[in-house]
N, C-alpha and C. Protein backbone atom coordinates (compact mmCIF):
# COMPACT_ATOMS: atom_id res chain seq x y z
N UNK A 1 36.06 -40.64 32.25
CA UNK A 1 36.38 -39.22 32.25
C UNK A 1 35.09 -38.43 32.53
N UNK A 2 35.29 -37.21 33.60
CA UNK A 2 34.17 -36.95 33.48
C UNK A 2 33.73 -35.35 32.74
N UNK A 3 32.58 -34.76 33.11
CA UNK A 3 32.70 -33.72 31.88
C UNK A 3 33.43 -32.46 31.90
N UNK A 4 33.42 -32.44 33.77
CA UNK A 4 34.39 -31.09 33.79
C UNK A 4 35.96 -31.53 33.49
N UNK A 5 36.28 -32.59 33.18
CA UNK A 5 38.03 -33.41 32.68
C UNK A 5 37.69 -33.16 31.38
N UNK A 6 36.59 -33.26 30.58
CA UNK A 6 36.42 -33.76 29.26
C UNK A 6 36.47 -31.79 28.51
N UNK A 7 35.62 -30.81 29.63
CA UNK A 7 35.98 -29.48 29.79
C UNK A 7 37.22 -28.57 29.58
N UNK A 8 37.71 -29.42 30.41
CA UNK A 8 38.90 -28.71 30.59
C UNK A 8 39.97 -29.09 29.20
N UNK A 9 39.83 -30.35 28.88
CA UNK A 9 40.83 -30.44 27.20
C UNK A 9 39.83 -29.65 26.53
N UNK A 10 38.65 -29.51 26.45
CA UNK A 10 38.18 -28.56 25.15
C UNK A 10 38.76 -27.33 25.35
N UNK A 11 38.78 -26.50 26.53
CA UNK A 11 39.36 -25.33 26.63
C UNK A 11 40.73 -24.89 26.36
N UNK A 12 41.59 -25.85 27.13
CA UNK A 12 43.16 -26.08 26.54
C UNK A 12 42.86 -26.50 24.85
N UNK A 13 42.15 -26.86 24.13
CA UNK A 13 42.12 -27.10 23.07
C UNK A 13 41.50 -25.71 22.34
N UNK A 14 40.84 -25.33 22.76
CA UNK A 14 40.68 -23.85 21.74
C UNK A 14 41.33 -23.17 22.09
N UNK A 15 42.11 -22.57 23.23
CA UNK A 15 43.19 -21.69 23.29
C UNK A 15 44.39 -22.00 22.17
N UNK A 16 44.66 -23.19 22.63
CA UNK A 16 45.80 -23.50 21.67
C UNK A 16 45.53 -23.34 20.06
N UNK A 17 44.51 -23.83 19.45
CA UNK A 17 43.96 -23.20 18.37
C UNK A 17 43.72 -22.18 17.73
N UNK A 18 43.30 -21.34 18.40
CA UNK A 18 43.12 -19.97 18.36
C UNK A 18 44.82 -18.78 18.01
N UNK A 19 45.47 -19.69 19.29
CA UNK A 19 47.24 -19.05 19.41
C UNK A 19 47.37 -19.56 18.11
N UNK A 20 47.09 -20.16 17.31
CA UNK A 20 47.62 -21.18 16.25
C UNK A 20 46.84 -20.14 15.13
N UNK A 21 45.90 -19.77 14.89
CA UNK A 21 45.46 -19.81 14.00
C UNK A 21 45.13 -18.29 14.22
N UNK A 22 44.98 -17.85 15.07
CA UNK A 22 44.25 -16.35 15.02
C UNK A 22 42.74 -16.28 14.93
N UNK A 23 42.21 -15.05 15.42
CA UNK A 23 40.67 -14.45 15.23
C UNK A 23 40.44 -14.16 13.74
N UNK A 24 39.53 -14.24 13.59
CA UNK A 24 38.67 -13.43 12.00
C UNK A 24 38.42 -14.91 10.84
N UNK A 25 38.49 -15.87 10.84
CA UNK A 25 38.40 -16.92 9.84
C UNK A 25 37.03 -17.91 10.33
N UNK A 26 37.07 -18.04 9.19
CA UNK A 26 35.08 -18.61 9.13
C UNK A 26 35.02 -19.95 10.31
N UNK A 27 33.67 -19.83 10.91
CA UNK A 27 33.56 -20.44 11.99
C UNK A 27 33.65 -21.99 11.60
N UNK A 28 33.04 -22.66 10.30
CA UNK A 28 33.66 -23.64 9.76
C UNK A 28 35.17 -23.99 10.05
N UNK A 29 36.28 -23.13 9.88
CA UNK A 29 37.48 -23.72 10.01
C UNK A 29 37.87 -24.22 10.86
N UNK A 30 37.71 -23.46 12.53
CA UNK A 30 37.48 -23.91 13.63
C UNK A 30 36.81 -25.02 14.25
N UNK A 31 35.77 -25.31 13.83
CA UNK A 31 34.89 -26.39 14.17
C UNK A 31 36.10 -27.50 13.32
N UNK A 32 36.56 -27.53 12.49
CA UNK A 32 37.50 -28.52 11.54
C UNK A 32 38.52 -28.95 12.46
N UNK A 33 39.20 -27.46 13.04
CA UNK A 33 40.43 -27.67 13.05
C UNK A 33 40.47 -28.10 14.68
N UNK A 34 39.23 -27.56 15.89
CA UNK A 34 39.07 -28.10 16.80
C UNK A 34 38.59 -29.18 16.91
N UNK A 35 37.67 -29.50 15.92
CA UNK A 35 38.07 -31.42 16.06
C UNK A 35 39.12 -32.02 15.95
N UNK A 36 39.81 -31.51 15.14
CA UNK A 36 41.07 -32.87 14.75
C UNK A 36 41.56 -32.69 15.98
N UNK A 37 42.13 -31.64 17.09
CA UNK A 37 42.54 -30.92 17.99
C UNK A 37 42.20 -31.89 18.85
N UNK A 38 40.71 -32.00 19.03
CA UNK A 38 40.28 -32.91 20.42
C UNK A 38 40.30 -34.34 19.97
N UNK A 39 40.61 -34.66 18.88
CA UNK A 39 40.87 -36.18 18.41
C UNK A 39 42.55 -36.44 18.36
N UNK A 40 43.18 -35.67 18.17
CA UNK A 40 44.42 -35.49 18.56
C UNK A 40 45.03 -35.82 20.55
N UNK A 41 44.04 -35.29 21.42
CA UNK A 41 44.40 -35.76 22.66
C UNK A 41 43.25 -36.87 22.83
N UNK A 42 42.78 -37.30 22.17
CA UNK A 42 42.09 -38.46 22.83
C UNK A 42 40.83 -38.75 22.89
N UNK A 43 40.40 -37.69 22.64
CA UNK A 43 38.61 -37.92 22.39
C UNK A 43 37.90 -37.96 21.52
N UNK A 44 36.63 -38.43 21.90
CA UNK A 44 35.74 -38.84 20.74
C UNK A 44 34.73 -37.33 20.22
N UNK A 45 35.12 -37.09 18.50
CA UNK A 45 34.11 -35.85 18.49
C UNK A 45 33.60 -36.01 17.54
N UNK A 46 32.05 -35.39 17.75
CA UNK A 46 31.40 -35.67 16.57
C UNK A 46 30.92 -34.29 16.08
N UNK A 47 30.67 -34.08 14.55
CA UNK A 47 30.27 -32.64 14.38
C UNK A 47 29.59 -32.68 13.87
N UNK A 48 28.87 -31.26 13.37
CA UNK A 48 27.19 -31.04 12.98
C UNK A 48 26.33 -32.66 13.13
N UNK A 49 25.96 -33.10 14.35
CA UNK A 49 25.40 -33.81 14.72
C UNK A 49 24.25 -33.66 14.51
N UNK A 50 22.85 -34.27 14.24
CA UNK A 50 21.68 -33.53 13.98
C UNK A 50 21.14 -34.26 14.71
N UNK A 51 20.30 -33.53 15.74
CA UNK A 51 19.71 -33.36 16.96
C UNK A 51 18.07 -33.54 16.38
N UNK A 52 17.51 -34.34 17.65
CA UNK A 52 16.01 -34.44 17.02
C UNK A 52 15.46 -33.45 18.45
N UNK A 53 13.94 -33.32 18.08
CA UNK A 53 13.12 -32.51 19.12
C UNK A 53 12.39 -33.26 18.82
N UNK A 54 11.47 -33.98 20.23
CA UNK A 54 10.13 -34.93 20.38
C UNK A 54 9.46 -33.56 21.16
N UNK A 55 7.93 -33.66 20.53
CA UNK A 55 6.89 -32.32 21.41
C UNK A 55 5.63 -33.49 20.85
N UNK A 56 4.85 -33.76 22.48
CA UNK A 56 3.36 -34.61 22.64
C UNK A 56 3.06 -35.09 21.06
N UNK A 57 4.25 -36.23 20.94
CA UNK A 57 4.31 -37.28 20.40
C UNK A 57 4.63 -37.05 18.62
N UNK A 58 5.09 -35.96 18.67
CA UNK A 58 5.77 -35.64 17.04
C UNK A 58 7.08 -35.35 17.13
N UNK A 59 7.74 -36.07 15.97
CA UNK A 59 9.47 -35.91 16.47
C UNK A 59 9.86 -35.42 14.81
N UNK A 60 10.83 -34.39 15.17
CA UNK A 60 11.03 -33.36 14.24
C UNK A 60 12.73 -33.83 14.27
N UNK A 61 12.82 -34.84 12.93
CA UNK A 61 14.57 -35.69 13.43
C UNK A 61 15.47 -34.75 12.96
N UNK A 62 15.59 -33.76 12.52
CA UNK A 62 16.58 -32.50 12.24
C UNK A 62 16.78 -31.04 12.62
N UNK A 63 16.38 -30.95 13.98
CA UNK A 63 15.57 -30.07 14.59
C UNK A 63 16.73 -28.85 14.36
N UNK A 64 17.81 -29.31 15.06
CA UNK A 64 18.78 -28.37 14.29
C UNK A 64 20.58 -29.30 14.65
N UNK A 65 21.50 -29.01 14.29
CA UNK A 65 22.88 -29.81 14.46
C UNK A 65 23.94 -29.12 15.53
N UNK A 66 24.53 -29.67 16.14
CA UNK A 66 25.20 -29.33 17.05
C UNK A 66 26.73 -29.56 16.48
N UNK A 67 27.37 -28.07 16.81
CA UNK A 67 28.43 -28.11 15.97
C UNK A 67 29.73 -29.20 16.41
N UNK A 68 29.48 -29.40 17.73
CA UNK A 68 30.69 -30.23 18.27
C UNK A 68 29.85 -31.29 19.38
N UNK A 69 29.74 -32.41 19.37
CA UNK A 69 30.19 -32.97 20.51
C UNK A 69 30.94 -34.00 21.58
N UNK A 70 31.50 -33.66 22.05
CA UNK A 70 32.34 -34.31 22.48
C UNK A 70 32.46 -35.37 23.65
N UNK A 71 32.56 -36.95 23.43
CA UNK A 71 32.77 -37.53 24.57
C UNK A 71 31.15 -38.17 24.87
N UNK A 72 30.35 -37.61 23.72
CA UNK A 72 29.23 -37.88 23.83
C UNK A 72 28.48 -37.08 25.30
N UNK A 73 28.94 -36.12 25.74
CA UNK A 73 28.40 -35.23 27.14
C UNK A 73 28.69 -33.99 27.20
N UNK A 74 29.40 -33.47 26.47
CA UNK A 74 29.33 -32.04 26.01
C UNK A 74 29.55 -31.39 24.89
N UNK A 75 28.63 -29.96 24.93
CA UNK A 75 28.21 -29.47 23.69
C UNK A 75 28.87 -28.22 23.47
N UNK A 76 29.80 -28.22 22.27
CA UNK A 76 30.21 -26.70 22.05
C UNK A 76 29.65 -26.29 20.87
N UNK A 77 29.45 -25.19 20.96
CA UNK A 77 28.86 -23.97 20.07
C UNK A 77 29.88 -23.26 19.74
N UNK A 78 30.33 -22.93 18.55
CA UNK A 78 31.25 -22.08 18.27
C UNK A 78 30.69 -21.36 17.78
N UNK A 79 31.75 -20.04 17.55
CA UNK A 79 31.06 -18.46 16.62
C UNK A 79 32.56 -17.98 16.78
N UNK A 80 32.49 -17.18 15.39
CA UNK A 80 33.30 -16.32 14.88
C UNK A 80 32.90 -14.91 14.67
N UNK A 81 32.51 -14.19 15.73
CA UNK A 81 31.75 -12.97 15.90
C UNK A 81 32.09 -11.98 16.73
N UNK A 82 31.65 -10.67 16.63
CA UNK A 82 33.00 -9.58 17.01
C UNK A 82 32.45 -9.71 18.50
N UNK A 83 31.04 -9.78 18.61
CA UNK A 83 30.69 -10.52 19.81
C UNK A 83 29.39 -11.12 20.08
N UNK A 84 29.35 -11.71 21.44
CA UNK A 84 28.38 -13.11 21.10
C UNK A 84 27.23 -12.03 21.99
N UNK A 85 25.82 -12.64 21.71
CA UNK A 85 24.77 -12.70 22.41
C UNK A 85 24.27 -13.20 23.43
N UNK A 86 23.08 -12.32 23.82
CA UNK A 86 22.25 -13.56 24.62
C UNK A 86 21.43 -14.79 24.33
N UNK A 87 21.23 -14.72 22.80
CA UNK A 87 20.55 -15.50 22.09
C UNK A 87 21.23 -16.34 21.56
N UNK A 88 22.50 -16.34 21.47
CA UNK A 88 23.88 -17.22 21.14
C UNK A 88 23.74 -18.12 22.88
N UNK A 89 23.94 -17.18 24.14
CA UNK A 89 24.29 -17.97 25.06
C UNK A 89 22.81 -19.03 25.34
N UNK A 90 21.59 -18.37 25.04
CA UNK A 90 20.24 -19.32 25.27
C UNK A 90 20.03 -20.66 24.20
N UNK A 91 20.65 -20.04 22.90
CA UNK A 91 21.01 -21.68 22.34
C UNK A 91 21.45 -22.50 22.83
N UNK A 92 22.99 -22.49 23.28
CA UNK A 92 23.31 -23.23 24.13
C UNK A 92 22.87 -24.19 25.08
N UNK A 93 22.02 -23.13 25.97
CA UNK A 93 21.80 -23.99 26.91
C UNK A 93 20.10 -24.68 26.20
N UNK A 94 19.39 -24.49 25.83
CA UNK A 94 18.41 -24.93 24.82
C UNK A 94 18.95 -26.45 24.55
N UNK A 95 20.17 -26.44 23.85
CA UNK A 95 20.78 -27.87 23.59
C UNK A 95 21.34 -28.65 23.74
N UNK A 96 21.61 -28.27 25.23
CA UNK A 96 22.00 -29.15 26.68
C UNK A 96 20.75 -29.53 27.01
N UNK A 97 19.54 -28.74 27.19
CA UNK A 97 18.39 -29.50 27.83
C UNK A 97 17.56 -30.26 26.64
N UNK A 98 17.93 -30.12 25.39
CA UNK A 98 17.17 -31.07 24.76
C UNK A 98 18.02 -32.35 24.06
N UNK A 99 19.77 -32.19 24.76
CA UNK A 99 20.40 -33.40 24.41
C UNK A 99 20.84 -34.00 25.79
N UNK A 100 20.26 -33.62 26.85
CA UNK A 100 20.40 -34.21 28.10
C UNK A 100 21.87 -33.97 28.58
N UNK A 101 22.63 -33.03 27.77
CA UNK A 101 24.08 -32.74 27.76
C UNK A 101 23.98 -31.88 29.63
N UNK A 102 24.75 -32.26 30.08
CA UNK A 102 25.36 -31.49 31.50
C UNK A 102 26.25 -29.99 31.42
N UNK A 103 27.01 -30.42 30.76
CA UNK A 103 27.91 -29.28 30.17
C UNK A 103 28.02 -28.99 28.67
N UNK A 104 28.33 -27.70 28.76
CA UNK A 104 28.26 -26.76 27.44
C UNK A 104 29.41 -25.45 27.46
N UNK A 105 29.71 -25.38 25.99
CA UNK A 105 31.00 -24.40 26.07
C UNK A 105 30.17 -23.41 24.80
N UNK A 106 30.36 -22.34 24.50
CA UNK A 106 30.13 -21.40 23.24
C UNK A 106 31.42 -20.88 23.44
N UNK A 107 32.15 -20.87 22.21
CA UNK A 107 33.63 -20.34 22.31
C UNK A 107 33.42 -19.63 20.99
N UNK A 108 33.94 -18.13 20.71
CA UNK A 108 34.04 -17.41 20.31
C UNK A 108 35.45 -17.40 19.67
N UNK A 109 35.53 -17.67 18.61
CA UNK A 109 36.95 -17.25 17.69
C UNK A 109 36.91 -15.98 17.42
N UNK A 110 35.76 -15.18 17.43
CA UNK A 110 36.53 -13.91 17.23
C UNK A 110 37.01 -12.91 17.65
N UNK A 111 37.14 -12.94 19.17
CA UNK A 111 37.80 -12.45 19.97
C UNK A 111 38.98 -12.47 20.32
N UNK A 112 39.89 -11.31 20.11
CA UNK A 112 41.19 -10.83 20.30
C UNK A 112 41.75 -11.61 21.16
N UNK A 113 41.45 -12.19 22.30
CA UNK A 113 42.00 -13.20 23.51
C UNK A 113 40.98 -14.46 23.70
N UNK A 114 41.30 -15.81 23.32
CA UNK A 114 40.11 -16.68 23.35
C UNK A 114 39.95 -16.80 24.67
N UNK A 115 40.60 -16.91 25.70
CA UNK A 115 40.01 -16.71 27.11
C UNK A 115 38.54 -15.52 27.55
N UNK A 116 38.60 -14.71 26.59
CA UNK A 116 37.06 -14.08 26.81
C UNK A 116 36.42 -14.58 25.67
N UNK A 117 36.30 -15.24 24.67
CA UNK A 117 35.67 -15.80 24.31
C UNK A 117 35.10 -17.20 24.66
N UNK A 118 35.03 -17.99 26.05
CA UNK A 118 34.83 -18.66 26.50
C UNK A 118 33.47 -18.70 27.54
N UNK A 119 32.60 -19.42 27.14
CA UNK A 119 31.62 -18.85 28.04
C UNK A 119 31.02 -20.47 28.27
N UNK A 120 31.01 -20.95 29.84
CA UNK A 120 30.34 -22.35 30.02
C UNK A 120 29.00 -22.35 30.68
N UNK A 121 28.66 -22.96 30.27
CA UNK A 121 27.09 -23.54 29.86
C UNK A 121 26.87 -25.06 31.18
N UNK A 122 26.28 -24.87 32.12
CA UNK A 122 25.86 -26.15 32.74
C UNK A 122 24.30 -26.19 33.14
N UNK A 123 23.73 -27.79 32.91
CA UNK A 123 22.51 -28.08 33.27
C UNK A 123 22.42 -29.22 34.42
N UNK A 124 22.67 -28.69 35.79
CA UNK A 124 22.47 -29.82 36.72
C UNK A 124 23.56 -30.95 36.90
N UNK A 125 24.81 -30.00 36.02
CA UNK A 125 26.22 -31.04 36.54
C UNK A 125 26.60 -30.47 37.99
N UNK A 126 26.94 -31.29 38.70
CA UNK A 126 27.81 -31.94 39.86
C UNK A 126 29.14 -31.60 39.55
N UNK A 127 29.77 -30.79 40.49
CA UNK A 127 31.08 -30.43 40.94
C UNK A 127 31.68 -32.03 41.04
N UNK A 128 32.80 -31.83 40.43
CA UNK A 128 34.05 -33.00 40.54
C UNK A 128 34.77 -33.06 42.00
């Protein structure tokens, strides 16, 4: 599978979630309830993963955790916020280039329509 296939169920998977559950509830629940969600169609997810940072030869093994990832090749960021940043979207990509991840999603639960709360994240993936 590749990541824009592995993409596209995360997205069909937080819409449907979202229709399910509504905006305004702690970003914890989501991260819960979109895992079981993407383990439910088939994939492998792992959460608050803790991510190391190596800098000229010191490795810092908890650098910070990645709330979702999935398939082992992409990284979602969730938030439950009336709205997201630029410093929300530069995390992101921050932890695609320091988990070698290609693709990246920040999905926003707290937005009235999860289709604008969707924002993708790529580092040097290749069109399918």
């Amino acid at each position: 599978m590749t990541e824009n296939e592995v993409g596209k169920i995360i997205v069909d998977s937080a819409i449907a979630v979202h229709r399910e559950l509504g905006p305004g509830l702690l970003e914890t629940v989501y991260e819960v309830v979109l895992a079981y969600e993407l383990r439910q169609r088939g994939l492998s997810v792992e959460h608050q993963m803790p991510i190391s940072v190596h800098y000229k030869g010191m490795a810092f093994d908890v650098a910070f955790r990645a709330d979702l990832i999935v398939e082992k090749m992409v990284i979602v960021e969730l938030k439950s916020v009336e709205q997201v940043s630029q410093a929300h979207k530069k995390q992101v990509q921050t932890y695609m280039r320091l988990t070698g991840c290609k693709l990246g999603f920040l999905l926003n639960f707290g937005e009235a329509l999860m289709k604008r709360g969707i924002t993708r994240a790529v580092n040097g993936l290749q069109d399918d």
